[in-house]
Protein backbone atom coordinates (compact mmCIF):
# COMPACT_ATOMS: atom_id res chain seq x y z
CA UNK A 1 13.81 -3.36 11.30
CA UNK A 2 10.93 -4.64 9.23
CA UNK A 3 11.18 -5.31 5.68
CA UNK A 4 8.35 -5.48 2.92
CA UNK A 5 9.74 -7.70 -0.10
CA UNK A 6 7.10 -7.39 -3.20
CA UNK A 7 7.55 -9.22 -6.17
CA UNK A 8 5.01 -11.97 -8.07
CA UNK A 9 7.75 -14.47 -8.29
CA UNK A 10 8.09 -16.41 -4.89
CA UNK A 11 11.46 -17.37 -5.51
CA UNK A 12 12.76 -14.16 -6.00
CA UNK A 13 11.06 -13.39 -2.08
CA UNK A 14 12.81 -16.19 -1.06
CA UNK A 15 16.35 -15.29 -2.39
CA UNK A 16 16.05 -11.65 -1.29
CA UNK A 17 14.09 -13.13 2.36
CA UNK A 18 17.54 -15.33 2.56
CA UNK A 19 19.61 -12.92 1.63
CA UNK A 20 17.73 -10.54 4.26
CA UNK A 21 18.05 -13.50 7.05
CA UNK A 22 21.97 -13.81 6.33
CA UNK A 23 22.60 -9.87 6.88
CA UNK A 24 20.51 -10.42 10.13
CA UNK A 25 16.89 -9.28 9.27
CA UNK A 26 14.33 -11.37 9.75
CA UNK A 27 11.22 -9.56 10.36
CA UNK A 28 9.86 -9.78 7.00
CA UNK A 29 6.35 -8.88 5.59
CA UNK A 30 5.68 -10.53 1.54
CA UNK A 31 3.08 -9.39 -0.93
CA UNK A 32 3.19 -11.05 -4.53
CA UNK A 33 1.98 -7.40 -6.52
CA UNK A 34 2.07 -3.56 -5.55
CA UNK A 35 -1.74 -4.03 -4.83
CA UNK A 36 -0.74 -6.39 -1.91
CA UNK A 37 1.96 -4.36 -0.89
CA UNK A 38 0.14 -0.77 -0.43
CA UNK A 39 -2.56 -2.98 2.21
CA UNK A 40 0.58 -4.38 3.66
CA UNK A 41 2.42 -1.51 4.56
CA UNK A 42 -1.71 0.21 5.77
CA UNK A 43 -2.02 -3.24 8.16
CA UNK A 44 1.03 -2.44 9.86
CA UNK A 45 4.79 -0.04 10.00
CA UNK A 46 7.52 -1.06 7.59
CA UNK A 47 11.03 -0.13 7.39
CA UNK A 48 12.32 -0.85 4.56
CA UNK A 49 10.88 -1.36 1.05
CA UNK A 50 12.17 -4.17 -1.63
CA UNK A 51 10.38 -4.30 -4.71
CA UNK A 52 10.24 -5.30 -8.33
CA UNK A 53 9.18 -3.86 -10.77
CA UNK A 54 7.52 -5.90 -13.01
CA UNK A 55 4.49 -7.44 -11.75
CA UNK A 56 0.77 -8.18 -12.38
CA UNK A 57 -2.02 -6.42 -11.21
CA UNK A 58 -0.13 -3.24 -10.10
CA UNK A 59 3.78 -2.63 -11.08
CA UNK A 60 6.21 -1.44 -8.91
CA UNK A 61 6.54 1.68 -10.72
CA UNK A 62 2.40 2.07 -9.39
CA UNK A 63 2.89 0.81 -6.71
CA UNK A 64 6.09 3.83 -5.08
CA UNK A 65 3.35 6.30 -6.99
CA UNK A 66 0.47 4.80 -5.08
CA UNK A 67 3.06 4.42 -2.01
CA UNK A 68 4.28 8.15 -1.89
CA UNK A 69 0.56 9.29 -2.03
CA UNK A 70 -0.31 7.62 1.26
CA UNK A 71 -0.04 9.55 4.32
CA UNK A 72 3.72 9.48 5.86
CA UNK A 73 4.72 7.45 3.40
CA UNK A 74 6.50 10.06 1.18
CA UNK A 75 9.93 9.21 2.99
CA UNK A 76 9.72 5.48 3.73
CA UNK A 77 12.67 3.65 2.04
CA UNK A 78 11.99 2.26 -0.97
CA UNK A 79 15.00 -0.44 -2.76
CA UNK A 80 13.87 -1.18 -6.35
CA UNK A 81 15.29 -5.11 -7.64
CA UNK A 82 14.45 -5.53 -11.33
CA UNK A 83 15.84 -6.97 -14.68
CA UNK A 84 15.24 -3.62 -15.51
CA UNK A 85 18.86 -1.88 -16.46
CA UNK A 86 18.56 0.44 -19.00
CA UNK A 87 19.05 4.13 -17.92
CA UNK A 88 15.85 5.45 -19.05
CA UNK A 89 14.16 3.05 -16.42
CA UNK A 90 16.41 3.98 -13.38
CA UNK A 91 15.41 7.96 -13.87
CA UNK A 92 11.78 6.65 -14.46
CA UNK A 93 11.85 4.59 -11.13
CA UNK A 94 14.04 7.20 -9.18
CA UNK A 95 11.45 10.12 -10.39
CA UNK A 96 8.62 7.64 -8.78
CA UNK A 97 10.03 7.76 -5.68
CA UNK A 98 12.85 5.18 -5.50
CA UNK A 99 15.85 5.62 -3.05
CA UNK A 100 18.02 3.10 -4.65
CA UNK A 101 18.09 0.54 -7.47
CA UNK A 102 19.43 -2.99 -8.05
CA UNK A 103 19.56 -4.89 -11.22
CA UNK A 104 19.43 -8.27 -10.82
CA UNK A 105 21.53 -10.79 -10.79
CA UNK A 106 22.61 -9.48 -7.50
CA UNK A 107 24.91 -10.34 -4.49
CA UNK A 108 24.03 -10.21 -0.68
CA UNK A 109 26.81 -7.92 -0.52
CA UNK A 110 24.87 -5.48 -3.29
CA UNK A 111 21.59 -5.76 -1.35
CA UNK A 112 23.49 -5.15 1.85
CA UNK A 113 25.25 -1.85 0.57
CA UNK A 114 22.58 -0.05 -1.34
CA UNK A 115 20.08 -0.94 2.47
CA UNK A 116 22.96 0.91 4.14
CA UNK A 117 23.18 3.89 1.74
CA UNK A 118 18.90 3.93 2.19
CA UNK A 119 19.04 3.90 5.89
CA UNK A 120 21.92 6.55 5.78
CA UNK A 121 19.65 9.42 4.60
């Protein structure tokens, strides 16, 4: 399975790439903004989506719009990580396009269920 991990903060890749690594993915794709992301997932197939959601340049809530808009794209997986908890933003991000949602902080074992429950559909 290949993953696509967006967010502008490079230690947040690297704690969800880790936590990826430990549940026994490793082929892993990074872009730092949903601008880098949409010409990451047009160089090459992805699996699995983990973004953020807020990010320079283009947000994550942009980016699953600009995402679902691309051809074949309207049913890739899409995992949404953010800070961003209140109830309001979950029906914002899950009327974008968003399969599932974690609020950070998070566990592996978090990440691990809610890329289960996407892959399940």
């Amino acid at each position: 399975m290949r993953f696509l991990v967006v967010d502008d903060s490079t230690t947040m890749r690297r704690i969800i790439i880790n936590t990826l690594n430990k549940l026994g993915y490793t082929e892993i794709v990074e872009a730092g903004n949903g601008r880098e992301g949409i010409e990451k997932v047009s160089e090459g197939p992805v699996d699995l989506i983990i973004t953020d959601w807020n990010m320079p340049e283009m947000n994550g809530i942009e980016f699953i719009r600009a995402l679902r808009g691309m051809e074949g794209k309207q049913s890739l997986p899409v995992l949404m990580v953010t800070t961003n908890a209140a109830k309001d933003d979950i029906v914002e991000a899950l009327r974008a396009g968003v399969n599932n949602y974690v609020v950070k902080p998070f566990t592996p074992d978090t990440i691990k269920e809610k890329i289960d429950a996407v892959m399940a559909h």
